[in-house]
N, C-alpha and C. Protein backbone atom coordinates (compact mmCIF):
# COMPACT_ATOMS: atom_id res chain seq x y z
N UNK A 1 0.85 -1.19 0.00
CA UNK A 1 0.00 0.00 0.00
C UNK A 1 0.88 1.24 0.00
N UNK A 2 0.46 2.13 -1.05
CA UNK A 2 1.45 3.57 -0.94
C UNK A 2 0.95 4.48 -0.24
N UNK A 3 1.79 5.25 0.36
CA UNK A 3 1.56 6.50 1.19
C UNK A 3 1.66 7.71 0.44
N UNK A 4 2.01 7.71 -0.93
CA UNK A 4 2.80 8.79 -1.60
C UNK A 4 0.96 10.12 -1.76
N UNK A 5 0.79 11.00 -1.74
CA UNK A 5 -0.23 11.82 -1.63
C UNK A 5 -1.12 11.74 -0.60
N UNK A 6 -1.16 10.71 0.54
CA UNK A 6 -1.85 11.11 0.89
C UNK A 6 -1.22 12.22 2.20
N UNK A 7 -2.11 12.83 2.67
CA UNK A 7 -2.12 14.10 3.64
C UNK A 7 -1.50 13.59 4.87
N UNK A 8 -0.64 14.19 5.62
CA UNK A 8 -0.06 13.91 6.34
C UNK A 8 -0.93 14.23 8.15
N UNK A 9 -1.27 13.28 9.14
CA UNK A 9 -2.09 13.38 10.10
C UNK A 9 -1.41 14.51 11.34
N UNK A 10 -1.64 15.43 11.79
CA UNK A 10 -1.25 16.14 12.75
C UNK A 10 -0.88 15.08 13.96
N UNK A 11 0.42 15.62 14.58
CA UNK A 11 0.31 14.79 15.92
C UNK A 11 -0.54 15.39 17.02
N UNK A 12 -1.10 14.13 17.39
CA UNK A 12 -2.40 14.52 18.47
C UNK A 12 -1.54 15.26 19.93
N UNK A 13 -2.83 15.80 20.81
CA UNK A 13 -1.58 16.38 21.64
C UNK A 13 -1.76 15.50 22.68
N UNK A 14 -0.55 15.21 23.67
CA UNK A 14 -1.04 14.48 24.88
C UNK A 14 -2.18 14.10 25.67
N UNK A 15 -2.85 15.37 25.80
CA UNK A 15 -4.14 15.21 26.79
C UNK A 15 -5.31 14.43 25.45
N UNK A 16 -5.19 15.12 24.45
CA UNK A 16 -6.32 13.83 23.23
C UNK A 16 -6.47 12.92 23.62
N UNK A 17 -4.61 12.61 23.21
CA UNK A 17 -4.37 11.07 23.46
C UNK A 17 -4.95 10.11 24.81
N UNK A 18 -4.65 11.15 26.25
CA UNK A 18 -4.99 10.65 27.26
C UNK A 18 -6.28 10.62 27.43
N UNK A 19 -7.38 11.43 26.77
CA UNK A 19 -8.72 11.47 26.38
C UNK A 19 -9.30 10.02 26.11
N UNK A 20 -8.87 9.80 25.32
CA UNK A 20 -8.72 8.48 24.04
C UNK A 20 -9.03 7.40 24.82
N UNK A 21 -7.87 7.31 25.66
CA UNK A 21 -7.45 6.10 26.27
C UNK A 21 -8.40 6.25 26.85
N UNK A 22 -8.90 6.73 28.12
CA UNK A 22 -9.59 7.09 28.92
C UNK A 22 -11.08 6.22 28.45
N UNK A 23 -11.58 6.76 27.43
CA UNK A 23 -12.73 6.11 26.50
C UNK A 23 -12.56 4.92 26.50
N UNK A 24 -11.74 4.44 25.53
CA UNK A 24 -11.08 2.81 25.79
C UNK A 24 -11.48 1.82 26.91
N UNK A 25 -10.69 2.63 27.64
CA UNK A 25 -10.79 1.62 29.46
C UNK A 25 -12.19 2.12 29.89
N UNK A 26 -12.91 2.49 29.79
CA UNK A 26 -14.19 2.88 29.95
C UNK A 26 -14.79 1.80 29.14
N UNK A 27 -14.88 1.49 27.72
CA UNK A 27 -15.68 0.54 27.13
C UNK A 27 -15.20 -0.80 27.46
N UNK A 28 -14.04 -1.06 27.93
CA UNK A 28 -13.16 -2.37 27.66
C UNK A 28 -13.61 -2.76 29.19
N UNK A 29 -13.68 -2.06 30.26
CA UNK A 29 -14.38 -2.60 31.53
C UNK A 29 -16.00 -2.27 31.30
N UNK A 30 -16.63 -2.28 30.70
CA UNK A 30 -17.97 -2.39 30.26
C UNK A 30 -18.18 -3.61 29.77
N UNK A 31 -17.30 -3.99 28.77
CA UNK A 31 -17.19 -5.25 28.46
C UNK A 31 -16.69 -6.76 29.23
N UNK A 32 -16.27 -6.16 30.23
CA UNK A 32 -14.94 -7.04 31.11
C UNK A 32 -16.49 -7.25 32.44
N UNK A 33 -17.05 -6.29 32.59
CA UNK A 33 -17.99 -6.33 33.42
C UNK A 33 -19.43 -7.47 32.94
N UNK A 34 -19.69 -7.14 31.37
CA UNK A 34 -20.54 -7.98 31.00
C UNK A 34 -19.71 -9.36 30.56
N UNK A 35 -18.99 -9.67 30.27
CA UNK A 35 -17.69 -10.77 30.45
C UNK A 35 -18.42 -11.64 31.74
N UNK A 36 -17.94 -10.80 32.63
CA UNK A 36 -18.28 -11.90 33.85
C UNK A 36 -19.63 -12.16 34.84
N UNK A 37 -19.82 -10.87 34.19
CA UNK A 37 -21.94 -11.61 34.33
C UNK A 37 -22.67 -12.88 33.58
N UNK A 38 -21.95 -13.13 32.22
CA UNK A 38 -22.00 -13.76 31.84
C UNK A 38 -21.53 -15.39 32.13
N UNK A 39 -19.87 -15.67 32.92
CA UNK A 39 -19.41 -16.48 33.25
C UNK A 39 -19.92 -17.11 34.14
N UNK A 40 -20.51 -16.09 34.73
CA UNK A 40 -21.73 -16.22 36.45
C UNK A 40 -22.91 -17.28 35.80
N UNK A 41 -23.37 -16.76 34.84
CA UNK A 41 -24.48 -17.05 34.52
C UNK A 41 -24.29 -18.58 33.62
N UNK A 42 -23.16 -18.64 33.04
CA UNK A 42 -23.06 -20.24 32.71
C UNK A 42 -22.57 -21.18 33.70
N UNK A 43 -22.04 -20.78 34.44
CA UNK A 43 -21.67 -21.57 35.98
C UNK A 43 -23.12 -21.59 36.72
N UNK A 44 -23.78 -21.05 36.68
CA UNK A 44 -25.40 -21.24 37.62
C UNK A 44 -26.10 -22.65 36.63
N UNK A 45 -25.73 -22.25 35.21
CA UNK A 45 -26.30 -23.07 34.24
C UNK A 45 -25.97 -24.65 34.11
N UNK A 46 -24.59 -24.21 34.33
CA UNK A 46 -24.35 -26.06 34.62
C UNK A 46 -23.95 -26.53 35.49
N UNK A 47 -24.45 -25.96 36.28
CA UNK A 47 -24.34 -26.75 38.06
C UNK A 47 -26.02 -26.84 38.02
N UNK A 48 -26.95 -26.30 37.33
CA UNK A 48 -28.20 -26.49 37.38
C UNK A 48 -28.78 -28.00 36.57
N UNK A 49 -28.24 -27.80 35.52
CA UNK A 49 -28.27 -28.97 34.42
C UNK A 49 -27.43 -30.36 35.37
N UNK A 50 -26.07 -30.29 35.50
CA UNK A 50 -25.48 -30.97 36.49
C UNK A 50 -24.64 -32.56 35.28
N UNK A 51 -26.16 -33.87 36.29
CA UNK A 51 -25.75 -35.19 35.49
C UNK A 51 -26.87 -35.45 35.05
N UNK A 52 -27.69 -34.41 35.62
CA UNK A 52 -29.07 -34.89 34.81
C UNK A 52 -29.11 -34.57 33.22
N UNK A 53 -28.43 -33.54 32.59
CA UNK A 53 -28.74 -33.17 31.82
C UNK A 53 -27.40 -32.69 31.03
N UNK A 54 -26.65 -33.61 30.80
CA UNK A 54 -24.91 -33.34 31.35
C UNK A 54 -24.50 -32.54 29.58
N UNK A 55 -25.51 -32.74 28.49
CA UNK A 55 -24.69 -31.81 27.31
C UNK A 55 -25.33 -30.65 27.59
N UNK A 56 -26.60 -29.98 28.07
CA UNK A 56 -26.77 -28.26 28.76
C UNK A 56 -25.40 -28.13 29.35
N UNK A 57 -24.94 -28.93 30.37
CA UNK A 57 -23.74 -28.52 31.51
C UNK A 57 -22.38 -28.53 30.30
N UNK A 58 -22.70 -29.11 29.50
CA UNK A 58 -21.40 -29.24 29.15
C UNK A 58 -21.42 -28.04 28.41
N UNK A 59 -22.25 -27.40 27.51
CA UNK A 59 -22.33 -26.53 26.37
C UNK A 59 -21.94 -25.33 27.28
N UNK A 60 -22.77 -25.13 28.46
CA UNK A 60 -22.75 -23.95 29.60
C UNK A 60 -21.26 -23.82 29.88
N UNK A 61 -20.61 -24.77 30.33
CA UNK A 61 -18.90 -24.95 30.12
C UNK A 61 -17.87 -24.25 29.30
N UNK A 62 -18.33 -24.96 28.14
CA UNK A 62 -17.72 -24.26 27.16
C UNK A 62 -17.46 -22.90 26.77
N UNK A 63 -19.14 -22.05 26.95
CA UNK A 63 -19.23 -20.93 26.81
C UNK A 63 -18.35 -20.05 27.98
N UNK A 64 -18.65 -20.49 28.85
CA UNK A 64 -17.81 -20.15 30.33
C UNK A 64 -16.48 -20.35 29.53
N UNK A 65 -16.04 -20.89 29.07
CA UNK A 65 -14.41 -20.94 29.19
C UNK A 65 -13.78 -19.95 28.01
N UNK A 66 -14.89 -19.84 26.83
CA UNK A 66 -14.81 -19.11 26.09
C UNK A 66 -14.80 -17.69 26.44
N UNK A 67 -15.29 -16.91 26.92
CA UNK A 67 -15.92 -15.98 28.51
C UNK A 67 -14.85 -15.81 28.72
N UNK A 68 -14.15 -16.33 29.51
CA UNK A 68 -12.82 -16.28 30.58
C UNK A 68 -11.36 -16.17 29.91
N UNK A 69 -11.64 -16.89 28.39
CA UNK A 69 -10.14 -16.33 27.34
C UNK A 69 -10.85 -14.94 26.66
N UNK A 70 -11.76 -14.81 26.63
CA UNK A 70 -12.12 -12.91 26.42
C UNK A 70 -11.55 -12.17 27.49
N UNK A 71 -11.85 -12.03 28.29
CA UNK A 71 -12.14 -11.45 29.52
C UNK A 71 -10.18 -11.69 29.55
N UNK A 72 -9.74 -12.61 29.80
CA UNK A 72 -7.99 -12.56 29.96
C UNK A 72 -7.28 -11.44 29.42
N UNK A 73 -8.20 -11.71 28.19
CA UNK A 73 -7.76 -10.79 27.12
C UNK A 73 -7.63 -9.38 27.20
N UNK A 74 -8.91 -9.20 27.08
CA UNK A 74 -9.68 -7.75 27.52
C UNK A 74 -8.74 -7.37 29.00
N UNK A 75 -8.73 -8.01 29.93
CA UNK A 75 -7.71 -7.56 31.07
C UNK A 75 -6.07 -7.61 31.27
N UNK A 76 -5.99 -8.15 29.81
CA UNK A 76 -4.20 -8.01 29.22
C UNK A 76 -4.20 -6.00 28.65
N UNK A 77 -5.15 -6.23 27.55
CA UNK A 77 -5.67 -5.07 27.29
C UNK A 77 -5.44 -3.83 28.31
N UNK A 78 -6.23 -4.39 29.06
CA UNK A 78 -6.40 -2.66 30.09
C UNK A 78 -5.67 -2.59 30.63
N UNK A 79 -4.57 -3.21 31.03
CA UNK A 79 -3.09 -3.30 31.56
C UNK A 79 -2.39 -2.88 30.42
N UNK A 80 -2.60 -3.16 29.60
CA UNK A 80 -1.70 -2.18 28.83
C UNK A 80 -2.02 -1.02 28.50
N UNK A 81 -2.97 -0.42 28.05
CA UNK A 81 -3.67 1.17 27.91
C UNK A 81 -3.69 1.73 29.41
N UNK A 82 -3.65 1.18 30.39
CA UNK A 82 -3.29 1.68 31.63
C UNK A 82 -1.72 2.29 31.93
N UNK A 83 -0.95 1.35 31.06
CA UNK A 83 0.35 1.63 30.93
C UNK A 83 0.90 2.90 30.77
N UNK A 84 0.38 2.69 29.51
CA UNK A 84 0.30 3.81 27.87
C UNK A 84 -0.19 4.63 28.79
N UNK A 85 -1.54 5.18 29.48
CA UNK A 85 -2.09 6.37 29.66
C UNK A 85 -1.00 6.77 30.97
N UNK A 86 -0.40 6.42 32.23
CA UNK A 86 0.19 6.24 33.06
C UNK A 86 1.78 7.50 32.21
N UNK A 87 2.10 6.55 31.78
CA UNK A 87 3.20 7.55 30.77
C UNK A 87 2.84 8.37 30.03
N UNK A 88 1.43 8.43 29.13
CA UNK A 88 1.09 9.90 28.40
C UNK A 88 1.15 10.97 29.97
N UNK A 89 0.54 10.65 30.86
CA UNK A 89 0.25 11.28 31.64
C UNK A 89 1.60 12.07 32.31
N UNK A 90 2.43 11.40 32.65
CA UNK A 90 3.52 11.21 32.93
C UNK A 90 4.18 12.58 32.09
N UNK A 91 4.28 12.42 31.03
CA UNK A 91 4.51 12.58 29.44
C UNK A 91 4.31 13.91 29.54
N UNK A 92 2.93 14.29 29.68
CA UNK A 92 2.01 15.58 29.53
C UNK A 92 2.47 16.39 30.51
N UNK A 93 2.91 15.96 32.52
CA UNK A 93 3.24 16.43 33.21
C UNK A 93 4.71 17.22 33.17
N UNK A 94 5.20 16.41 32.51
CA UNK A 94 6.97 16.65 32.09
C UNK A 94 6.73 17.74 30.83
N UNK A 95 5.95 18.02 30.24
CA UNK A 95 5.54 19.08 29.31
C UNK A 95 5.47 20.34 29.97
N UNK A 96 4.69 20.14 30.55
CA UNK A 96 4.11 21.24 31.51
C UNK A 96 4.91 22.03 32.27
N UNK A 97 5.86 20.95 32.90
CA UNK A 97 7.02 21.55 33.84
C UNK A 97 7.87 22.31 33.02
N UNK A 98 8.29 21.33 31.93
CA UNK A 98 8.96 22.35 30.76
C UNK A 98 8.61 23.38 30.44
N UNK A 99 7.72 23.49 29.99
CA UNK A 99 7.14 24.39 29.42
C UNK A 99 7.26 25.55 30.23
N UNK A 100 6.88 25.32 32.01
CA UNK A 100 6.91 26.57 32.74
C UNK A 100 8.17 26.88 33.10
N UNK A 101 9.10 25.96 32.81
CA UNK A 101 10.60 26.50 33.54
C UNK A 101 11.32 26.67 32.00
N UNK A 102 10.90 26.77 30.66
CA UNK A 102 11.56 27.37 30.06
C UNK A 102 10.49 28.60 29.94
N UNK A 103 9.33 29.02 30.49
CA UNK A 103 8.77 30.49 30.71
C UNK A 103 9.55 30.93 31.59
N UNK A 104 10.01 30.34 32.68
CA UNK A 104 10.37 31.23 34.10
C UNK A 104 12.16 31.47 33.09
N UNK A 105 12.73 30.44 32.68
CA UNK A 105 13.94 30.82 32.00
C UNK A 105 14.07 32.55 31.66
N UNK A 106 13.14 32.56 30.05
CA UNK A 106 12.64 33.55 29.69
C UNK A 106 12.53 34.75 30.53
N UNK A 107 11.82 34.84 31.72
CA UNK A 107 11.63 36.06 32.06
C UNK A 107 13.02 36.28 32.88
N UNK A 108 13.71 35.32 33.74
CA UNK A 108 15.29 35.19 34.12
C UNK A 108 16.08 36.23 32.98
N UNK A 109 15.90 35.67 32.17
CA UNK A 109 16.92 36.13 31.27
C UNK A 109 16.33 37.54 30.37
N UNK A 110 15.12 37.90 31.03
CA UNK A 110 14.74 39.49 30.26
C UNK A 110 15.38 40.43 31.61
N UNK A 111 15.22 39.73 32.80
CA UNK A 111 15.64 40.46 34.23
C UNK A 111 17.11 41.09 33.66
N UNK A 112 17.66 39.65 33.66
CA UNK A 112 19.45 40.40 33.51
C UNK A 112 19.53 41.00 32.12
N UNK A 113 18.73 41.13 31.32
CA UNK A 113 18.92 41.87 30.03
C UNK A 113 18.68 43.48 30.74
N UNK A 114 17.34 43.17 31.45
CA UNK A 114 17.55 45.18 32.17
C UNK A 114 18.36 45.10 32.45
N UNK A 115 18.91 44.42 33.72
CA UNK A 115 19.89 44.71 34.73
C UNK A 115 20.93 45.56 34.01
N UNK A 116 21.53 44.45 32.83
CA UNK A 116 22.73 45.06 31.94
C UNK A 116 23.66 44.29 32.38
N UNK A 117 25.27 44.87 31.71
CA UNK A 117 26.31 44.39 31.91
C UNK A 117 26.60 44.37 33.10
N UNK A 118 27.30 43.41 33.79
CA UNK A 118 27.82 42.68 35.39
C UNK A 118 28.64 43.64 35.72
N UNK A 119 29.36 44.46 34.66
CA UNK A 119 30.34 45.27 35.44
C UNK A 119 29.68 46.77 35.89
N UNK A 120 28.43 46.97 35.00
CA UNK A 120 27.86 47.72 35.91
C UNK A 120 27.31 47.72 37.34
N UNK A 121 26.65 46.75 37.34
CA UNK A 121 26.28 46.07 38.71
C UNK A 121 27.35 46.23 39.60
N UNK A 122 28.36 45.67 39.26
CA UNK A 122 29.63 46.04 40.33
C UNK A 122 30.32 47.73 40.59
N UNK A 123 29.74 48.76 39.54
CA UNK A 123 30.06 49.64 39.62
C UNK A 123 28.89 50.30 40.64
N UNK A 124 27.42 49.95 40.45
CA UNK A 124 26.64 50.53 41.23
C UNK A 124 26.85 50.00 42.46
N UNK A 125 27.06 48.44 42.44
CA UNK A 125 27.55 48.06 44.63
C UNK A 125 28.69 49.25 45.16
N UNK A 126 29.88 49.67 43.85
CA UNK A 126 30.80 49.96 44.53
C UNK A 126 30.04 51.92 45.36
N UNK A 127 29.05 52.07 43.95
CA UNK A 127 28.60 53.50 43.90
C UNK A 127 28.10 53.37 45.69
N UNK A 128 26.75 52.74 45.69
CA UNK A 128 26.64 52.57 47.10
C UNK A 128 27.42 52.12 48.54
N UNK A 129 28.10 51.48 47.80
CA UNK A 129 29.25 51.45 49.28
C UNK A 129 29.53 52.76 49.46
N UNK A 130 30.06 53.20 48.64
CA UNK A 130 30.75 54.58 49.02
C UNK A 130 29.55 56.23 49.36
N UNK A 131 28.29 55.83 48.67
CA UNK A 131 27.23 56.64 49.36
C UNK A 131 27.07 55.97 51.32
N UNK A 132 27.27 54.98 51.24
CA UNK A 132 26.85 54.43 52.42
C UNK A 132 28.12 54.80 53.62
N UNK A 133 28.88 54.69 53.22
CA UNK A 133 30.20 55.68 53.82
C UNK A 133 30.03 56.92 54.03
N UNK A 134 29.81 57.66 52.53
CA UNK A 134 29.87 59.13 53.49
C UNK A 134 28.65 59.31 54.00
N UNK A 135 27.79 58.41 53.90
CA UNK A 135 26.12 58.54 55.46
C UNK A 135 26.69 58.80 56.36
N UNK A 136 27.34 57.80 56.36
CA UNK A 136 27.93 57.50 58.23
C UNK A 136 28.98 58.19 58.91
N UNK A 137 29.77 58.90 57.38
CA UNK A 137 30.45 59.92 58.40
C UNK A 137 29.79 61.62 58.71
N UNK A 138 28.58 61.53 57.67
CA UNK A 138 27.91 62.77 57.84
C UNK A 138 27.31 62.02 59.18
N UNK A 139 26.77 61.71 59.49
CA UNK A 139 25.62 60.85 60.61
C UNK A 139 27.13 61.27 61.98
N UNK A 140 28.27 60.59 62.13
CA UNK A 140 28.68 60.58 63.04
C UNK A 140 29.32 61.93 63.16
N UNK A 141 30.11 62.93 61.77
CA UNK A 141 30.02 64.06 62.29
C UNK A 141 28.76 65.36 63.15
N UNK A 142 27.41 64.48 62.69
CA UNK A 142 26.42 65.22 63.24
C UNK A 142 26.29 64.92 64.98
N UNK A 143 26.67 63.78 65.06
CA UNK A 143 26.38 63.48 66.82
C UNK A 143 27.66 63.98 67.41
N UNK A 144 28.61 64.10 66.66
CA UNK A 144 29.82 64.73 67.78
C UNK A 144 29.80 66.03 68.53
N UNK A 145 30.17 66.30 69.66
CA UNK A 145 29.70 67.26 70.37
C UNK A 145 30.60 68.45 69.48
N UNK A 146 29.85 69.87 69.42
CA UNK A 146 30.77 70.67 68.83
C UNK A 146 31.08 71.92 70.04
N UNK A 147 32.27 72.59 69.69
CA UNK A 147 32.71 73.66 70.36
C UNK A 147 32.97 74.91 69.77
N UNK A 148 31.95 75.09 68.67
CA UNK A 148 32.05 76.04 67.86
C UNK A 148 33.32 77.28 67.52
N UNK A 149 34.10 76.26 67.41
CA UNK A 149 35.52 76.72 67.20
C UNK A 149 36.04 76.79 68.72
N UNK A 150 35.99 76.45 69.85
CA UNK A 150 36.64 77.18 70.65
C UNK A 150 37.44 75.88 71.38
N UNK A 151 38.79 75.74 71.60
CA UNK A 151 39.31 74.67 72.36
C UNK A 151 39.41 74.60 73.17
N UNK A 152 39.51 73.98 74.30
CA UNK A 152 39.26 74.44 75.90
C UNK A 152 40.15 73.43 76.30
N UNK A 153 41.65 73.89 77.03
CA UNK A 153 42.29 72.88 77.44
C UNK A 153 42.07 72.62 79.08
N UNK A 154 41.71 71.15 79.04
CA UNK A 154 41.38 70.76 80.37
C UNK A 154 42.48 71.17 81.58
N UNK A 155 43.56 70.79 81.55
CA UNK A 155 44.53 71.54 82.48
C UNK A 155 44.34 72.88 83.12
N UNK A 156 43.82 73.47 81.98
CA UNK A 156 43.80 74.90 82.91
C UNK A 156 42.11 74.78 83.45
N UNK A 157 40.99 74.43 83.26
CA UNK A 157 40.10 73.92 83.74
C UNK A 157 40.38 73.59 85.25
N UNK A 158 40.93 72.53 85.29
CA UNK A 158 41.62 71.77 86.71
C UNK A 158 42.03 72.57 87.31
N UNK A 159 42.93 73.33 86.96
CA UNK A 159 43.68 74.64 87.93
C UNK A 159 42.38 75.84 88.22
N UNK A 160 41.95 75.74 87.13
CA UNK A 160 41.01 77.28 87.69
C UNK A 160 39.60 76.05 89.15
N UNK A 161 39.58 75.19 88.68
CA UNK A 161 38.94 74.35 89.57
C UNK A 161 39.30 74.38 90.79
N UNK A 162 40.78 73.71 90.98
CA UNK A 162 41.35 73.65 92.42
C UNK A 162 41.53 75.39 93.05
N UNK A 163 41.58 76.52 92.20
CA UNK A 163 41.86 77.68 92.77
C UNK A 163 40.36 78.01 93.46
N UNK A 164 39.45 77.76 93.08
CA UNK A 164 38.27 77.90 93.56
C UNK A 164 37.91 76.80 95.06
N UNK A 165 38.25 75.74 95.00
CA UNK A 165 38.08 75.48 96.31
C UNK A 165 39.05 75.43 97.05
N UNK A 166 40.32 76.39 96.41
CA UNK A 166 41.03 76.67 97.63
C UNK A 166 40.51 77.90 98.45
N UNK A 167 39.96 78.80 97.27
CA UNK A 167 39.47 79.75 97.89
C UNK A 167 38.27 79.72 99.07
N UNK A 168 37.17 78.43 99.00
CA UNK A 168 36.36 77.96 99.45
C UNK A 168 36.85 78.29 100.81
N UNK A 169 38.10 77.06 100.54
CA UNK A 169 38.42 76.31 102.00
C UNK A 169 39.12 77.70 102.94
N UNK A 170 39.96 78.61 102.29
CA UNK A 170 39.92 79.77 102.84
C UNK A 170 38.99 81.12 103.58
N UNK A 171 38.71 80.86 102.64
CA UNK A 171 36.96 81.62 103.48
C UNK A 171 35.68 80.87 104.40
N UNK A 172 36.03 79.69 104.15
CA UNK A 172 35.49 79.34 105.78
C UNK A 172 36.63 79.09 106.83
N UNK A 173 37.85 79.06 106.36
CA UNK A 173 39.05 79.69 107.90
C UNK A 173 38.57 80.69 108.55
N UNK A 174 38.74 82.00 107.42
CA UNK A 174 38.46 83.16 107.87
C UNK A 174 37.19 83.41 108.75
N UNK A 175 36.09 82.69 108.52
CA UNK A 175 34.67 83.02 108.79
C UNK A 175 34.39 82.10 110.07
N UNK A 176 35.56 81.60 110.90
CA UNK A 176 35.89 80.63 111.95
C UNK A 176 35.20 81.63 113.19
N UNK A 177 34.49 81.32 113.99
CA UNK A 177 34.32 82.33 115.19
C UNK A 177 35.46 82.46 116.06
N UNK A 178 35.60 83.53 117.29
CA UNK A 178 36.47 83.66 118.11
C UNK A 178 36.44 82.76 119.49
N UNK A 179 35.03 82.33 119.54
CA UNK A 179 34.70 81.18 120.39
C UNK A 179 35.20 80.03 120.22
N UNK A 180 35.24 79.42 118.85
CA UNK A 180 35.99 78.41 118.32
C UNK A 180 37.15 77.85 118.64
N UNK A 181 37.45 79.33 118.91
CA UNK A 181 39.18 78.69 118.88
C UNK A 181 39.59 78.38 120.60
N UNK A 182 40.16 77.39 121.15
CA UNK A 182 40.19 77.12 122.98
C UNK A 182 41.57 77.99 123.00
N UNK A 183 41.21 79.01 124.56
CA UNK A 183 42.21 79.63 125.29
C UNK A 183 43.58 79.12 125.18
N UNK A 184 44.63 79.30 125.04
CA UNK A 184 45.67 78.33 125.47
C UNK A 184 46.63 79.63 125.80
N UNK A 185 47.50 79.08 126.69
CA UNK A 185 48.42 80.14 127.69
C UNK A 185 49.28 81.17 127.04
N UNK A 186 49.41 81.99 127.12
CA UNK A 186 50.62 83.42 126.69
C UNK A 186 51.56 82.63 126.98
N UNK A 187 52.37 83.26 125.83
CA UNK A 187 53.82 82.79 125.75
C UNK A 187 54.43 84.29 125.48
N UNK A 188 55.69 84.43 126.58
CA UNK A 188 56.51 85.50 126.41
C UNK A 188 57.47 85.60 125.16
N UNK A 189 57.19 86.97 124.86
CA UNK A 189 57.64 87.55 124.00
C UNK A 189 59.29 86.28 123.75
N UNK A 190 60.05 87.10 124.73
CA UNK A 190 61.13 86.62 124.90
C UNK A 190 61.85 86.00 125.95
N UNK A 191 62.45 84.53 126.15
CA UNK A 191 62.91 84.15 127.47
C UNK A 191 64.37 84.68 127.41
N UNK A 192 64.67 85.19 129.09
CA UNK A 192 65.57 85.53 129.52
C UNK A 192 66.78 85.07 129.85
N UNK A 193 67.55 85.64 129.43
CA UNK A 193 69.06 84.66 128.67
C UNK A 193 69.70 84.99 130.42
N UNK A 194 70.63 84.45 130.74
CA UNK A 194 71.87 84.57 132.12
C UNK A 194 72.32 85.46 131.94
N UNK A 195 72.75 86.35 131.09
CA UNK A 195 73.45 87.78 130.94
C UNK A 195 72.21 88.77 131.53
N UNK A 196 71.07 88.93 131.38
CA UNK A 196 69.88 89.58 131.44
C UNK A 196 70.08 89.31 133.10
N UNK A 197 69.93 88.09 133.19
CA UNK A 197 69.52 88.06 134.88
C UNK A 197 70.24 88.70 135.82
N UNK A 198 71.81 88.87 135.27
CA UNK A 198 72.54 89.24 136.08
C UNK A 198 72.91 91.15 135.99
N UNK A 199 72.24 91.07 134.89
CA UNK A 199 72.65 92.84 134.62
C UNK A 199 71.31 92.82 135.57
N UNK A 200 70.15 92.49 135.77
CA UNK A 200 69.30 92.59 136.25
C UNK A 200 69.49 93.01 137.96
N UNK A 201 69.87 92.03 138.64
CA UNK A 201 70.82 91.82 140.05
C UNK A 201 71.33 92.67 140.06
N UNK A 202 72.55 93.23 139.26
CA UNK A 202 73.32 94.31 139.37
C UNK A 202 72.43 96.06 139.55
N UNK A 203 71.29 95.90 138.78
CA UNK A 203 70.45 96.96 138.96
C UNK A 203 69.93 97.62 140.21
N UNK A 204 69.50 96.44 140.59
CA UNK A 204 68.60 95.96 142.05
C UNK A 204 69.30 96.54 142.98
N UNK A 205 71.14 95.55 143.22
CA UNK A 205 71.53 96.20 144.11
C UNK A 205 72.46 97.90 143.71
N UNK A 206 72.17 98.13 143.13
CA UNK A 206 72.21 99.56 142.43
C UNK A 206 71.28 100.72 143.03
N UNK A 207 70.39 100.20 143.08
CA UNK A 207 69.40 100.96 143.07
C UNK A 207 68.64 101.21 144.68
N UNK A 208 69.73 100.27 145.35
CA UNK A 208 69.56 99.55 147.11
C UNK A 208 70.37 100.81 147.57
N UNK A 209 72.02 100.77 147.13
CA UNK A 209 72.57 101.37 147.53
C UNK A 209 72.50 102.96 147.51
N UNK A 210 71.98 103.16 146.76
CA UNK A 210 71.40 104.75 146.44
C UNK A 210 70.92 105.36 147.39
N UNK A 211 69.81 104.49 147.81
CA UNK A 211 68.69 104.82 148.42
C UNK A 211 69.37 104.42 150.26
């Protein structure tokens, strides 16, 4: 038989196909079902017939066995289109996935088409590092305490400090009452040397003999 003109058949798409099948095993257990209503029904038949009537039983037999190489059949069958649909299915799922991860590809690869060249990217990290730097030194020159130009050396601080509570401690000396202070004994000017005592004596009797 030639193929030459005739029209060439579209390939069906997965889910058809799995359509298809679907139908199939739908009629083929319709059949598999009346199959063994039937087998039922020649087994009632010649167990009814029995020895009384042993060519009914036997004919009922036959048909039964005839029945049961259909039915084998028919359930070789749906094991295999079970197969087949199992892998279309299979088949169709692995499509799908494809299909969406060469979409998600696609939009991947429109991202880094904005983005642009890599060495820009590394030029804008470097751009922001270095915005992010001078943040932080504007940020930490803003919290530093300022002295609006004026330097103030602590040393002399300290000194003008201690001159003040020396002065303190001086002015409550001064501001001491006269009660405060306890009596304690006169002390002479000057003690009297042995030359003194004796010009002294010499006066005395000086001053004896005169008189």
């Amino acid at each position: 038989m030639s193929w030459f003109g005739k029209k060439k058949e579209a390939t069906p798409s997965t889910a058809d196909a799995i359509s298809k099948l679907q139908e199939t095993e739908t009629m083929l257990q319709k059949k598999s079902d009346f199959l063994e209503a039937k087998i039922t029904q020649e087994m009632k038949t010649a167990k009814t017939a029995g020895m009384k009537n042993k060519r009914v039983a036997l004919n009922a037999l036959k048909r039964k066995r005839r029945y049961e190489e259909q039915l084998n059949k028919i359930d070789g069958t749906l094991c295999t289109i079970e197969f087949q649909r199992e892998a279309l299915e299979n088949a169709n799922t692995n499509t799908e996935v494809l299909k969406n991860m060469g979409y998600a590809a696609k939009a991947l690869e429109g991202a880094h088409k904005q983005i642009g060249d890599i060495d820009k990217v590394h030029d804008l990290m470097d751009d922001i590092a270095e915005q992010q730097e001078l943040a932080n030194e504007i940020s930490s020159a803003i919290s530093s305490p300022m002295g609006f130009g004026m330097e103030v050396d602590e040393d002399e601080l300290l000194a003008e400090l201690e001159g003040m509570e020396q002065e303190d401690m001086d002015r409550q000396l001064l501001d001491i009452p006269d009660s405060a202070v306890p009596n304690l004994p006169s002390v002479p000017d000057a003690v009297p040397t042995a030359a003194q005592e004796e010009e002294d004596e010499d006066m005395a009797a000086l001053a004896a003999w005169a008189t």
